[in-house]
C-alpha atoms as a PDB file:
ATOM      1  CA  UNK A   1       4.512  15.827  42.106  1.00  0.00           C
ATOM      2  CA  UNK A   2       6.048  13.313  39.557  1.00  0.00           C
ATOM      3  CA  UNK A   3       8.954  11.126  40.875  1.00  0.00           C
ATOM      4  CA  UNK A   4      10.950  11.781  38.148  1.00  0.00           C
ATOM      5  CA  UNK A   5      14.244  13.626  38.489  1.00  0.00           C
ATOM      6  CA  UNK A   6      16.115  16.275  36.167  1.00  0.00           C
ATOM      7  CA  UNK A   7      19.645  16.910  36.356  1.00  0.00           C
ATOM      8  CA  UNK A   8      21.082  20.463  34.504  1.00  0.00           C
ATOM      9  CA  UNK A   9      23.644  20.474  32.595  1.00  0.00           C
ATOM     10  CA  UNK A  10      26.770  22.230  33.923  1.00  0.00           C
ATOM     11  CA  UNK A  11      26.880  26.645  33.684  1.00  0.00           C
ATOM     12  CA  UNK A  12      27.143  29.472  35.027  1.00  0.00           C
ATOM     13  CA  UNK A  13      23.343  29.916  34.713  1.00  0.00           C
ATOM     14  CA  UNK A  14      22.450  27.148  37.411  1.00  0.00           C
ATOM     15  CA  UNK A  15      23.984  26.881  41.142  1.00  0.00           C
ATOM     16  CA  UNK A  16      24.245  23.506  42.343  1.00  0.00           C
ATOM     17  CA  UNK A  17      22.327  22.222  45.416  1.00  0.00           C
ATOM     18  CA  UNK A  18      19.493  24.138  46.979  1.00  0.00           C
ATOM     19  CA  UNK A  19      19.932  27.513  45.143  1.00  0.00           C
ATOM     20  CA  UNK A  20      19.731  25.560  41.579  1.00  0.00           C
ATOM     21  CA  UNK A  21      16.110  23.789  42.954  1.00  0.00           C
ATOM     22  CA  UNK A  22      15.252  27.259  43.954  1.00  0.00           C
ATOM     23  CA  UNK A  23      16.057  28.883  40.720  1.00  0.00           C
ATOM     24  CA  UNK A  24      14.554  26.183  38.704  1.00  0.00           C
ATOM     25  CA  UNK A  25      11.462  26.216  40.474  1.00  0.00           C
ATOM     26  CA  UNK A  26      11.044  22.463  39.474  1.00  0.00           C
ATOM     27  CA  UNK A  27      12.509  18.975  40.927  1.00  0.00           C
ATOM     28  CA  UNK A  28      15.786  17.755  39.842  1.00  0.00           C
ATOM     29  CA  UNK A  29      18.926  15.569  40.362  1.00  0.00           C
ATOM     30  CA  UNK A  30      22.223  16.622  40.110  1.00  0.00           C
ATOM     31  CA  UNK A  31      24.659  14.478  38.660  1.00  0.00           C
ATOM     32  CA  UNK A  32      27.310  14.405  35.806  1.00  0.00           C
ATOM     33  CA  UNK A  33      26.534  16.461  32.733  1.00  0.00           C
ATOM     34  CA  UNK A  34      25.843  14.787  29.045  1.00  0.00           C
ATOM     35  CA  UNK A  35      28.792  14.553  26.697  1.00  0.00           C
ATOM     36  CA  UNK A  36      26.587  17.548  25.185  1.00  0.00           C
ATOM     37  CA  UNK A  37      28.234  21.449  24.708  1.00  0.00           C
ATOM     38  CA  UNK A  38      27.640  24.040  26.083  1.00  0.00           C
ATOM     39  CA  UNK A  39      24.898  25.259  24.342  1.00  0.00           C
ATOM     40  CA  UNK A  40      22.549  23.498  26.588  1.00  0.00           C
ATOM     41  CA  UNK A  41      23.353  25.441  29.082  1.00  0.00           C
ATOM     42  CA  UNK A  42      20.382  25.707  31.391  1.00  0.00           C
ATOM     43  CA  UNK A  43      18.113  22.930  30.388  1.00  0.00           C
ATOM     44  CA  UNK A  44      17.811  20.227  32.581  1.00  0.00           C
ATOM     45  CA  UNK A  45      18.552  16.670  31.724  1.00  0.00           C
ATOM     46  CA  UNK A  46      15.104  14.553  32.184  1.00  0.00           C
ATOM     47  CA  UNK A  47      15.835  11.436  33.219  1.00  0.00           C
ATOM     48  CA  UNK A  48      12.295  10.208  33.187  1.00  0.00           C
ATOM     49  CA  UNK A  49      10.229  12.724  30.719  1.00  0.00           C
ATOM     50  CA  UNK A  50       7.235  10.278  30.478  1.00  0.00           C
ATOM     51  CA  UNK A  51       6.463   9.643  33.667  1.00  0.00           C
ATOM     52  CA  UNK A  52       6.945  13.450  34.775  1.00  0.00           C
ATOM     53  CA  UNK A  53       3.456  14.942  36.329  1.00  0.00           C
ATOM     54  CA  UNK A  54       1.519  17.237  33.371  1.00  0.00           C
ATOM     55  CA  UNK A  55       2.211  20.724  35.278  1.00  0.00           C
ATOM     56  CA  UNK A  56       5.923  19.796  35.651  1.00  0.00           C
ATOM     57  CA  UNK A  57       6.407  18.612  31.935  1.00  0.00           C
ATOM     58  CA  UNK A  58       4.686  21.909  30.849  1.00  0.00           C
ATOM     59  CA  UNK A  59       7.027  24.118  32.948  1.00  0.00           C
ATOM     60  CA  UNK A  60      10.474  21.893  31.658  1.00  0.00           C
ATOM     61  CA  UNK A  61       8.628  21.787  28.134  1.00  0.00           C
ATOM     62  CA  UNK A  62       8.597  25.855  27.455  1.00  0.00           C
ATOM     63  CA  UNK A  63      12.657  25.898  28.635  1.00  0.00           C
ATOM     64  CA  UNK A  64      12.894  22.930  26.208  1.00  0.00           C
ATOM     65  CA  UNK A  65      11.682  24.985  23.332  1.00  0.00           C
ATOM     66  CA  UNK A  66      12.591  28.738  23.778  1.00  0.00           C
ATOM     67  CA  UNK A  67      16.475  26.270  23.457  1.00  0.00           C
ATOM     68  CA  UNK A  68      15.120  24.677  20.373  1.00  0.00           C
ATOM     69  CA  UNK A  69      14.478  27.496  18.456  1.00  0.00           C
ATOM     70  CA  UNK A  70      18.262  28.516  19.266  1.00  0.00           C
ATOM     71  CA  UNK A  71      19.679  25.648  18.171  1.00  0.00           C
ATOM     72  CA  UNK A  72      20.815  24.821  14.662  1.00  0.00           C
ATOM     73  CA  UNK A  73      19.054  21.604  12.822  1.00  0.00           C
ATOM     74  CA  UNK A  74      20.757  18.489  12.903  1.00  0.00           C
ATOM     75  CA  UNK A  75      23.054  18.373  16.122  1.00  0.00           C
ATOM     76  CA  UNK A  76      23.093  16.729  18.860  1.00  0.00           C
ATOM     77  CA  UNK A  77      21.810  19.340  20.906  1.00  0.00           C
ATOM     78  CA  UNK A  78      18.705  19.818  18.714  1.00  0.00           C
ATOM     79  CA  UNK A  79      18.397  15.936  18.717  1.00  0.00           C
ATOM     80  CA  UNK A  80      18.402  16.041  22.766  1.00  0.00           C
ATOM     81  CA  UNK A  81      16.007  18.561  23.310  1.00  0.00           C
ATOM     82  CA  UNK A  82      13.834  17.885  20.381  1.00  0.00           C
ATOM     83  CA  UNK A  83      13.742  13.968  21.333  1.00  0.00           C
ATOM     84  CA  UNK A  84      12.916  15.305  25.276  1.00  0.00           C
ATOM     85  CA  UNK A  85       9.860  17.356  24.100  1.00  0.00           C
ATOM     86  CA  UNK A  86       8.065  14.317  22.505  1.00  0.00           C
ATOM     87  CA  UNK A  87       8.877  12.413  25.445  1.00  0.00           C
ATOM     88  CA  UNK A  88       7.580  14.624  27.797  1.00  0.00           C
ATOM     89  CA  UNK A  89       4.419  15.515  25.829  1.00  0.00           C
ATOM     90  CA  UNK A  90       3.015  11.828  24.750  1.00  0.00           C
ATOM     91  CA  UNK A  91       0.765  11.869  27.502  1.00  0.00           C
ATOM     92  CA  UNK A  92      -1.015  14.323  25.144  1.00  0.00           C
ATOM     93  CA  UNK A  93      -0.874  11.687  22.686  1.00  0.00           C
ATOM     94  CA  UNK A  94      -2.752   8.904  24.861  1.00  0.00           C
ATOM     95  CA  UNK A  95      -5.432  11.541  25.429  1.00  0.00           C
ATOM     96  CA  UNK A  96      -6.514  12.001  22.255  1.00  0.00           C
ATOM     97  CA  UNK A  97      -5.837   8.214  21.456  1.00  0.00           C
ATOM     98  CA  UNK A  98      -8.962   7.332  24.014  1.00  0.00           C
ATOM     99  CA  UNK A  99     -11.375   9.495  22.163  1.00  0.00           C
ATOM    100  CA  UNK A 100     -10.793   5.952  20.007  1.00  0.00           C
ATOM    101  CA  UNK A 101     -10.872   3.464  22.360  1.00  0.00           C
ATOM    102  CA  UNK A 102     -14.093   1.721  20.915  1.00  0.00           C
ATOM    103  CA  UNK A 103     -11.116   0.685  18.539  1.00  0.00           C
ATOM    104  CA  UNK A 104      -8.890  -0.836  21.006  1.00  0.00           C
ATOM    105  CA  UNK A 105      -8.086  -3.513  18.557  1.00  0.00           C
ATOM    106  CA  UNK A 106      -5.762  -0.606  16.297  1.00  0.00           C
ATOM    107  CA  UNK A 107      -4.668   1.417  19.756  1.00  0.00           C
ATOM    108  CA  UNK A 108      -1.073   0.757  19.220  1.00  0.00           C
ATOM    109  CA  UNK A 109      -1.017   1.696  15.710  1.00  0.00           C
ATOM    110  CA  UNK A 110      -3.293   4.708  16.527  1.00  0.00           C
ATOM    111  CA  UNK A 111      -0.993   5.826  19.457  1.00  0.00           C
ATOM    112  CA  UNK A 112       1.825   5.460  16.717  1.00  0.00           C
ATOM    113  CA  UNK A 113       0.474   7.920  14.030  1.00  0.00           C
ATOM    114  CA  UNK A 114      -0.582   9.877  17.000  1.00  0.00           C
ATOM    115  CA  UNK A 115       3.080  10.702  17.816  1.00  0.00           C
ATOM    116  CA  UNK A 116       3.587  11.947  14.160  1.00  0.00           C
ATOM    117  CA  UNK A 117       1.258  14.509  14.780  1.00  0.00           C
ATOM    118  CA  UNK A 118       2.599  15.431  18.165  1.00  0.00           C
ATOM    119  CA  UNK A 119       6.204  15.858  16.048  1.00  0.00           C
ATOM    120  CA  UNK A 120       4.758  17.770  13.261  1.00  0.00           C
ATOM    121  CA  UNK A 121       3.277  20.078  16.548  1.00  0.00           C
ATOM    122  CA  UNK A 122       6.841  20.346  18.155  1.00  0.00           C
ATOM    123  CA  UNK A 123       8.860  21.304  14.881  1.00  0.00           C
ATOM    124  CA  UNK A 124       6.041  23.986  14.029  1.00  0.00           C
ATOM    125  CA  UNK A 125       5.078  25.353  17.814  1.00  0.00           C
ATOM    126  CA  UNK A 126       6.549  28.674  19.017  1.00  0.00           C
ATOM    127  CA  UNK A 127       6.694  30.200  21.870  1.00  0.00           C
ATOM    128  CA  UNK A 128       5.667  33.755  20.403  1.00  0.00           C
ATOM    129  CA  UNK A 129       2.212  31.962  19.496  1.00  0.00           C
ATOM    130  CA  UNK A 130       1.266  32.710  23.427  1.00  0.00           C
ATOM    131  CA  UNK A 131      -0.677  29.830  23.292  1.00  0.00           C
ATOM    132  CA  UNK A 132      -0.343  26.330  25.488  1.00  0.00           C
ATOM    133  CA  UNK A 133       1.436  23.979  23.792  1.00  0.00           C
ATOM    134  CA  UNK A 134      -1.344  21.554  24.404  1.00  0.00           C
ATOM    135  CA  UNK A 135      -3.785  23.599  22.746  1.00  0.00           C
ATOM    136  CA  UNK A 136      -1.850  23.872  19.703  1.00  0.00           C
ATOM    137  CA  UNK A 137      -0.831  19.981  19.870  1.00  0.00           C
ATOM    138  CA  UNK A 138      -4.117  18.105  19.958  1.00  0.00           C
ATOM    139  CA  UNK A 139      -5.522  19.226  16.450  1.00  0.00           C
ATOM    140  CA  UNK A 140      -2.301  18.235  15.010  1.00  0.00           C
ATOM    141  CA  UNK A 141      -2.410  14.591  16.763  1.00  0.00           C
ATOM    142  CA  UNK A 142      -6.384  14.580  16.053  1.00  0.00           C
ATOM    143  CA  UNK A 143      -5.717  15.147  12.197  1.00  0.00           C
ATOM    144  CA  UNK A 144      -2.901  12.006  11.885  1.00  0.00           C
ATOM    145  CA  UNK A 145      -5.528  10.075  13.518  1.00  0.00           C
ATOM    146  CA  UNK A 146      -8.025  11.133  11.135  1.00  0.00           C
ATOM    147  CA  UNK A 147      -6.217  10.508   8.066  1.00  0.00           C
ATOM    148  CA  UNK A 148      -4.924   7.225   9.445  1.00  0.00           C
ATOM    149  CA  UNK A 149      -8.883   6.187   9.570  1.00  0.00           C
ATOM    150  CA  UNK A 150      -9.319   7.953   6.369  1.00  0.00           C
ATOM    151  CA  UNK A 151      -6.457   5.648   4.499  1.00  0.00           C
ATOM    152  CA  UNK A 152      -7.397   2.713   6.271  1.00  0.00           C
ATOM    153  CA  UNK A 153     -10.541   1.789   7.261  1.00  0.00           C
ATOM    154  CA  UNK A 154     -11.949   1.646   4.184  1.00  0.00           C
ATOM    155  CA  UNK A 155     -12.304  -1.867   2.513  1.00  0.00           C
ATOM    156  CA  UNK A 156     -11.983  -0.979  -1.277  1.00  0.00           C
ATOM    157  CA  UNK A 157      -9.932   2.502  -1.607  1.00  0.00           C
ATOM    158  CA  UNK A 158     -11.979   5.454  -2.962  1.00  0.00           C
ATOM    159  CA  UNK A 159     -10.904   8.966  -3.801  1.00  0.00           C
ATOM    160  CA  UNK A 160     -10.857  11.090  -0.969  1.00  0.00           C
ATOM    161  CA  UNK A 161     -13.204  13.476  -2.213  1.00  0.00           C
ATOM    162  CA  UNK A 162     -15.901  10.478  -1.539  1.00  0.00           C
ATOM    163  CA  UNK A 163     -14.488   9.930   1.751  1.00  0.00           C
ATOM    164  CA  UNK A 164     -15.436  13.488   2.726  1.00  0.00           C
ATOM    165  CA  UNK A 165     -18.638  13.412   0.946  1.00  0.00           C
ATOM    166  CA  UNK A 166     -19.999   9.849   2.574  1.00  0.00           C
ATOM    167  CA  UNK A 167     -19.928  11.765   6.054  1.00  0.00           C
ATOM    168  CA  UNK A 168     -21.610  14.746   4.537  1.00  0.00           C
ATOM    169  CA  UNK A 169     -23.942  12.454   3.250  1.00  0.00           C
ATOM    170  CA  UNK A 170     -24.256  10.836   6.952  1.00  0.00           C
ATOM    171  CA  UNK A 171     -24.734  14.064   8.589  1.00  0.00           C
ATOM    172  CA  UNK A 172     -27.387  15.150   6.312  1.00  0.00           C
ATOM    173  CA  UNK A 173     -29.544  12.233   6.079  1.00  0.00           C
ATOM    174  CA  UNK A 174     -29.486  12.157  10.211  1.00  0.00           C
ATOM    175  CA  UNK A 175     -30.478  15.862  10.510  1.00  0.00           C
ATOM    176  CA  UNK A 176     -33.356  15.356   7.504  1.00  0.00           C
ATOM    177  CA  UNK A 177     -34.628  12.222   9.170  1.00  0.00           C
ATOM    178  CA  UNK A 178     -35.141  13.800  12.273  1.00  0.00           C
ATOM    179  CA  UNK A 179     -36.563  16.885  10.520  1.00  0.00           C
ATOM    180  CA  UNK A 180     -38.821  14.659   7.894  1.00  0.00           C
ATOM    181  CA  UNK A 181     -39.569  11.879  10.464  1.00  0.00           C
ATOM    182  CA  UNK A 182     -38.640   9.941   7.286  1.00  0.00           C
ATOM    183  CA  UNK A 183     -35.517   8.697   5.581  1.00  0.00           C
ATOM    184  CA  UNK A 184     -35.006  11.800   2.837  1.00  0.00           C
ATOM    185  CA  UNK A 185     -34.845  11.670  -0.749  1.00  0.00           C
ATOM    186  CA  UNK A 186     -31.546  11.410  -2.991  1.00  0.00           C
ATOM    187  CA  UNK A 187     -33.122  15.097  -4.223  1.00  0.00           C
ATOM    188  CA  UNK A 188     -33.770  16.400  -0.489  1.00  0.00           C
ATOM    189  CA  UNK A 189     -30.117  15.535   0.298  1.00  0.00           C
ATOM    190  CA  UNK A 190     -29.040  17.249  -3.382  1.00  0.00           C
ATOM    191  CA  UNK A 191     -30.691  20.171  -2.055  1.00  0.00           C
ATOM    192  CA  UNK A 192     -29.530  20.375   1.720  1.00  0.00           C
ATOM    193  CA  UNK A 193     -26.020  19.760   0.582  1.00  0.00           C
ATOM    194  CA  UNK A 194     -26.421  21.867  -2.935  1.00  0.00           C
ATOM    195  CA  UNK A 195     -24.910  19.515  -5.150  1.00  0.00           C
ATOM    196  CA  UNK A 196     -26.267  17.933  -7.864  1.00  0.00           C
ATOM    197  CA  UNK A 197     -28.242  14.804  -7.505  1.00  0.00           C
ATOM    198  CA  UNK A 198     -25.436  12.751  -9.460  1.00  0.00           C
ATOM    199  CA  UNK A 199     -23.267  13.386  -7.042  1.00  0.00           C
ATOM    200  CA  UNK A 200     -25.465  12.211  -4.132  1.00  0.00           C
ATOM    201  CA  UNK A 201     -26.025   9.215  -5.801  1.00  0.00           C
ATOM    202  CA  UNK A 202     -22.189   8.557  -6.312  1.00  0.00           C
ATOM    203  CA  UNK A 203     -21.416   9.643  -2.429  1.00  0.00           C
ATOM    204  CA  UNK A 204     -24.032   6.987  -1.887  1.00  0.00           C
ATOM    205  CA  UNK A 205     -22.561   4.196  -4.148  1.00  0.00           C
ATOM    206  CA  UNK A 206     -19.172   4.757  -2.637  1.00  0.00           C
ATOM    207  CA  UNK A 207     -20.556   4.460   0.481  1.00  0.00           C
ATOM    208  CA  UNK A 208     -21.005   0.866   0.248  1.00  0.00           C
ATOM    209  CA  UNK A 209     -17.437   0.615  -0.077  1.00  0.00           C
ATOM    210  CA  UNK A 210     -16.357   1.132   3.229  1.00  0.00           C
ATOM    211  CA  UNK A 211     -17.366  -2.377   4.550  1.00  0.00           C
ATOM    212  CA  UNK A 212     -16.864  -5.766   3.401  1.00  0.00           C
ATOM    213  CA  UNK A 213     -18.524  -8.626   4.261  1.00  0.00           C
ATOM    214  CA  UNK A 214     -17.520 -12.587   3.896  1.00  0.00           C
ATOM    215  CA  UNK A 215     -19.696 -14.381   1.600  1.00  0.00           C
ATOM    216  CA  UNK A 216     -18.719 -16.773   4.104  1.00  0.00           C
ATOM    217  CA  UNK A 217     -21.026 -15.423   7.006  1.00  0.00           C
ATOM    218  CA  UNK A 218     -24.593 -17.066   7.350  1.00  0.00           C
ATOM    219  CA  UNK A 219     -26.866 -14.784   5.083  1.00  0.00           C
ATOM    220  CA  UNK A 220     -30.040 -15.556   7.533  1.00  0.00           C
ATOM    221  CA  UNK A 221     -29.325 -16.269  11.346  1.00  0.00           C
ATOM    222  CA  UNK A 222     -32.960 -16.951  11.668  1.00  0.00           C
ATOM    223  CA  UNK A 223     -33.359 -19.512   9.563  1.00  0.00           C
ATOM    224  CA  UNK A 224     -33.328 -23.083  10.899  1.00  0.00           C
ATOM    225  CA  UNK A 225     -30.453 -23.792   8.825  1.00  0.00           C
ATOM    226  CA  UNK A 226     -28.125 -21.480   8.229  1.00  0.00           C
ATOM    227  CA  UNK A 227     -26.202 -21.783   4.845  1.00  0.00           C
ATOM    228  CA  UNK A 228     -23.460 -19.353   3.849  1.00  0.00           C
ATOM    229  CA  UNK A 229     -24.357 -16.317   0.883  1.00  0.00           C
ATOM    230  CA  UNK A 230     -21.430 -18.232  -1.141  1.00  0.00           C
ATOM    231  CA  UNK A 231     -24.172 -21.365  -1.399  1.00  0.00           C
ATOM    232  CA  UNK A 232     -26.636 -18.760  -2.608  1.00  0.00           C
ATOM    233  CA  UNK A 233     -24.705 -16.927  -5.370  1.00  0.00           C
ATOM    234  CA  UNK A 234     -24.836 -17.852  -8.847  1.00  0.00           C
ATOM    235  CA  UNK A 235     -21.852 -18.984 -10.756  1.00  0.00           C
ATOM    236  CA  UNK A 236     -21.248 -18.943 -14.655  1.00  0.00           C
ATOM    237  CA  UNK A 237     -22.903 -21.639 -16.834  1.00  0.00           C
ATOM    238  CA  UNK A 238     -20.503 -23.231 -19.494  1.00  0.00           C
ATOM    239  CA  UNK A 239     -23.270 -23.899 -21.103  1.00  0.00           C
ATOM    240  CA  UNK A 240     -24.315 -20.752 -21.860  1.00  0.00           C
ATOM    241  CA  UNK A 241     -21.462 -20.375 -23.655  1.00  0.00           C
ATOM    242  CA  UNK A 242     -21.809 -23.036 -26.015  1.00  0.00           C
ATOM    243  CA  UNK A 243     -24.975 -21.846 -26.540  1.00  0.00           C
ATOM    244  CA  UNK A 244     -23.789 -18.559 -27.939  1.00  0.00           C
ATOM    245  CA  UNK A 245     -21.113 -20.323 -29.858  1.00  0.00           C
ATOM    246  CA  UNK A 246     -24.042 -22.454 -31.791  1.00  0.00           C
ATOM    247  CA  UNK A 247     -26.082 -19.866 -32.613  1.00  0.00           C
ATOM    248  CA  UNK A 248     -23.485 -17.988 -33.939  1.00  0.00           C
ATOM    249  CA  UNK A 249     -21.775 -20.411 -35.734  1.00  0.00           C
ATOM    250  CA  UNK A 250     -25.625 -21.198 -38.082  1.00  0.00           C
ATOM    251  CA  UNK A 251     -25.606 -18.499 -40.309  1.00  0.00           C
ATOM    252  CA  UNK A 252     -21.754 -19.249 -40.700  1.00  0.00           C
ATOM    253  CA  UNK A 253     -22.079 -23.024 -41.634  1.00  0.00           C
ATOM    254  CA  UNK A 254     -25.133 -21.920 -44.230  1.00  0.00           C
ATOM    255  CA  UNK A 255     -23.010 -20.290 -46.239  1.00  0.00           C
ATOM    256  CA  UNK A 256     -21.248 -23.488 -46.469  1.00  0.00           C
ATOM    257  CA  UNK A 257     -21.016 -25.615 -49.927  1.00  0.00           C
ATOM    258  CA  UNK A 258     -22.825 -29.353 -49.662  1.00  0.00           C
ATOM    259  CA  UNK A 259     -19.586 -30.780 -49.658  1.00  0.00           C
ATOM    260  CA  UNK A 260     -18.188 -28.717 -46.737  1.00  0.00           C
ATOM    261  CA  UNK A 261     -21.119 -29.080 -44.820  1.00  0.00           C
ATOM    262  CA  UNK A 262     -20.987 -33.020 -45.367  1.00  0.00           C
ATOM    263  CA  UNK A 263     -17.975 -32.920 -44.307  1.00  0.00           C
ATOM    264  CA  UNK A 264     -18.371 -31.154 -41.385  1.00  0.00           C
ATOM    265  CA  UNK A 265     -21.280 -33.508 -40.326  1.00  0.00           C
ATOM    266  CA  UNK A 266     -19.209 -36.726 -41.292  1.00  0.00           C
ATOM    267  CA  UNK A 267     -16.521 -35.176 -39.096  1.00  0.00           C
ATOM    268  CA  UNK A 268     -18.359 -34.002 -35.599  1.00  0.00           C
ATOM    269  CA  UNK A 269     -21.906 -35.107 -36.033  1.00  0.00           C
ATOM    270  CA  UNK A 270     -20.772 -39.038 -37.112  1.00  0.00           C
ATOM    271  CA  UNK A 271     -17.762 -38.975 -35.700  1.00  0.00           C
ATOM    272  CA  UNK A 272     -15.672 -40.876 -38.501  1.00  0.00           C
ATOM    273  CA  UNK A 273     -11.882 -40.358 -38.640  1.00  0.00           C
ATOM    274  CA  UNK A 274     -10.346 -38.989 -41.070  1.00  0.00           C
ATOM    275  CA  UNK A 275      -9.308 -42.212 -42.757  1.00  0.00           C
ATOM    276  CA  UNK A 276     -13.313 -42.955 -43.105  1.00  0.00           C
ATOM    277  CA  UNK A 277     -13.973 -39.684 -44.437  1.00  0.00           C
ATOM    278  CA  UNK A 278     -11.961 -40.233 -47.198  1.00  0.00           C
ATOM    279  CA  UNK A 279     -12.768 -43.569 -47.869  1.00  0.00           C
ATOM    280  CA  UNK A 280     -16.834 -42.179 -48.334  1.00  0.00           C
ATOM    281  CA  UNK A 281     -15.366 -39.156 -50.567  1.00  0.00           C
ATOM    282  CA  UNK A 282     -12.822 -40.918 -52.386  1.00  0.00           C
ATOM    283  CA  UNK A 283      -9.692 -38.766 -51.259  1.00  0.00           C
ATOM    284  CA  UNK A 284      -6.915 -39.583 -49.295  1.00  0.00           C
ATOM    285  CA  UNK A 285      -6.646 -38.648 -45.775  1.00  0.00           C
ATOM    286  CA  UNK A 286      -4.556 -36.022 -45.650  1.00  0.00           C
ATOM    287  CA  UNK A 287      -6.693 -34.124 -48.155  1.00  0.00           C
ATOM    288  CA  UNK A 288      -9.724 -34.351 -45.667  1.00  0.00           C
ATOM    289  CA  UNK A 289      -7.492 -33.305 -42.989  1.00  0.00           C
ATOM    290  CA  UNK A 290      -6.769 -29.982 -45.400  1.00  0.00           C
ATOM    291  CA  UNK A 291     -10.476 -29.567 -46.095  1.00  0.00           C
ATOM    292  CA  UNK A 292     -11.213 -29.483 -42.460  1.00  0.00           C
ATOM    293  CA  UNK A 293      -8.485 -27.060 -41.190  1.00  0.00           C
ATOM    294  CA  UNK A 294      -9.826 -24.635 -44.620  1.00  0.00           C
ATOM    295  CA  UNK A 295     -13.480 -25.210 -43.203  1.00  0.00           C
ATOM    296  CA  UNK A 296     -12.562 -24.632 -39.810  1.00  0.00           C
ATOM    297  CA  UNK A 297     -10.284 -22.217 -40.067  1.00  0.00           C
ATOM    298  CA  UNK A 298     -13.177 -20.154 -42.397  1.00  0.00           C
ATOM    299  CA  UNK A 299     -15.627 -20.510 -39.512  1.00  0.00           C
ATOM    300  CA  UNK A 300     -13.379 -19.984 -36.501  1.00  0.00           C
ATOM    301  CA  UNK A 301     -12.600 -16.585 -38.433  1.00  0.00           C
ATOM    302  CA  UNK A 302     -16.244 -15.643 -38.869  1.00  0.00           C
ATOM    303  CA  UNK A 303     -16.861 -16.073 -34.905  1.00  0.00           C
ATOM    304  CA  UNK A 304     -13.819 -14.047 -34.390  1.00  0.00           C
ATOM    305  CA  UNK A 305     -14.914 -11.062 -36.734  1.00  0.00           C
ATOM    306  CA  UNK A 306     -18.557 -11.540 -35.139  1.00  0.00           C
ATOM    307  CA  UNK A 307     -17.004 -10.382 -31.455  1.00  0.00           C
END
């Protein structure tokens, strides 16, 4: 029997000393009444709902609610026993928290969405249901859990419908290896899961998405020296770029005059300023500087249209 203690409120309904223990059938205190009205009248006052054994916080639990369903939203009253319900029910909670515990690392925060569930349980139960609230509890706690995971484990976020179908996916291929001896075909698991093969092949893609690993980790721990995956990727070349650019820019400097192309080659093949440009074509500088922003401008426009 749990140490904890209850103390009723103050009625007509409960006799004080042994008759109320009697009546009550369950251990309590007596002491001063909450500033709380009368319409608490029989319900105990739980000083310690959490550490109350399970039989006893079953037994306070169904007085707790046949009052809740009495009581009008949003007062005090409501607040009190509502509030003493989840208190004396998180040990249901915890229980379905250590079908997890191989994720002891996110216990709090599953123990947190856990309670969630056990409110969404407590404003839904009734006692006309004639079932335990336990029973009718634990899939509600179960499912927060769930769709905790669901929204969070993943690495990159994909829709839920590929959520769902990467453990279909899962389930299948372990029931057709085992019934193959083989890992089974994109088309085998189309046809076990009737759907088409597209599909199976975008469950699988998305599947790859639920893990991410650090380009930073060692990409061969056998090797005699290991060297991250980030010293094995590739990277851009710049040079590939000016590649391009070159090749596209022939055909566009062909269709050059003489002059223009002299000038071009004077310019960035020679490397003569502008001053000894015009000295070899007989114009002033700032002309050449006008003939080479009309060239380049021309062929700058011509890669631009080519993209």
């Amino acid at each position: 029997m749990s140490t904890a203690s209850a103390v009723p409120f103050e009625s007509t309904e409960y006799a004080t000393g042994e008759a109320g223990a009697q009546k009550t059938g369950l251990p309590v205190d007596y002491g001063p009444a909450p500033a709380l009205s009368g319409s608490l009248s029989g319900l105990p006052r739980v000083q310690s709902p959490a550490g109350m054994a399970p039989k006893d916080a079953r037994e306070i639990s169904r007085l707790f609610f046949a009052r809740l369903a009495e009581l009008e939203e949003g007062t005090p009253e409501h607040q009190y026993a509502r509030n003493t319900l989840i208190e004396l029910n998180l040990a249901l909670v915890r229980y379905a928290a250590t079908r997890f515990r191989n994720r002891s690392d996110q216990m709090e925060d599953i123990v947190q969405v856990g309670t969630i569930g056990l409110i969404k349980a407590i404003d839904r139960f009734e006692l006309s249901r004639e079932v335990e609230f336990a029973t009718f509890a634990v899939p509600y706690i179960l499912g927060e859990i769930k769709r905790f995971f669901r929204d969070t484990s993943w690495a990159v976020h994909v829709p839920r419908r590929l959520q769902e179908l990467r453990i279909d996916l899962a389930k299948a291929t372990d029931e057709l290896s085992q019934r193959l001896d083989r890992t089974p075909t994109t088309a085998e698991l189309a046809a076990h899961l009737r759907m088409d093969e597209d599909e199976v092949i975008e469950g699988i893609v998305a599947s790859n998405g639920y893990t991410a690993g650090s380009i930073d980790v060692p990409a061969d721990d056998s090797a005699e020296t290991v060297a991250p995956l980030a010293d094995r990727l590739g990277e851009l070349d710049p040079g590939l770029e000016t590649a391009e650019n070159i090749q596209a820019l022939k055909p566009l400097i062909e269709s050059l005059d003489e002059r223009e192309r002299q000038l071009l080659r004077m310019r960035f093949g020679d490397e003569m300023t502008q001053s000894e440009i015009g000295e070899v074509l007989g114009v002033s500088q700032m002309h050449v500087s006008r003939l080479l922003a009309r060239v380049t401008g021309r062929l700058r426009k011509g890669l631009l249209t080519d993209c």
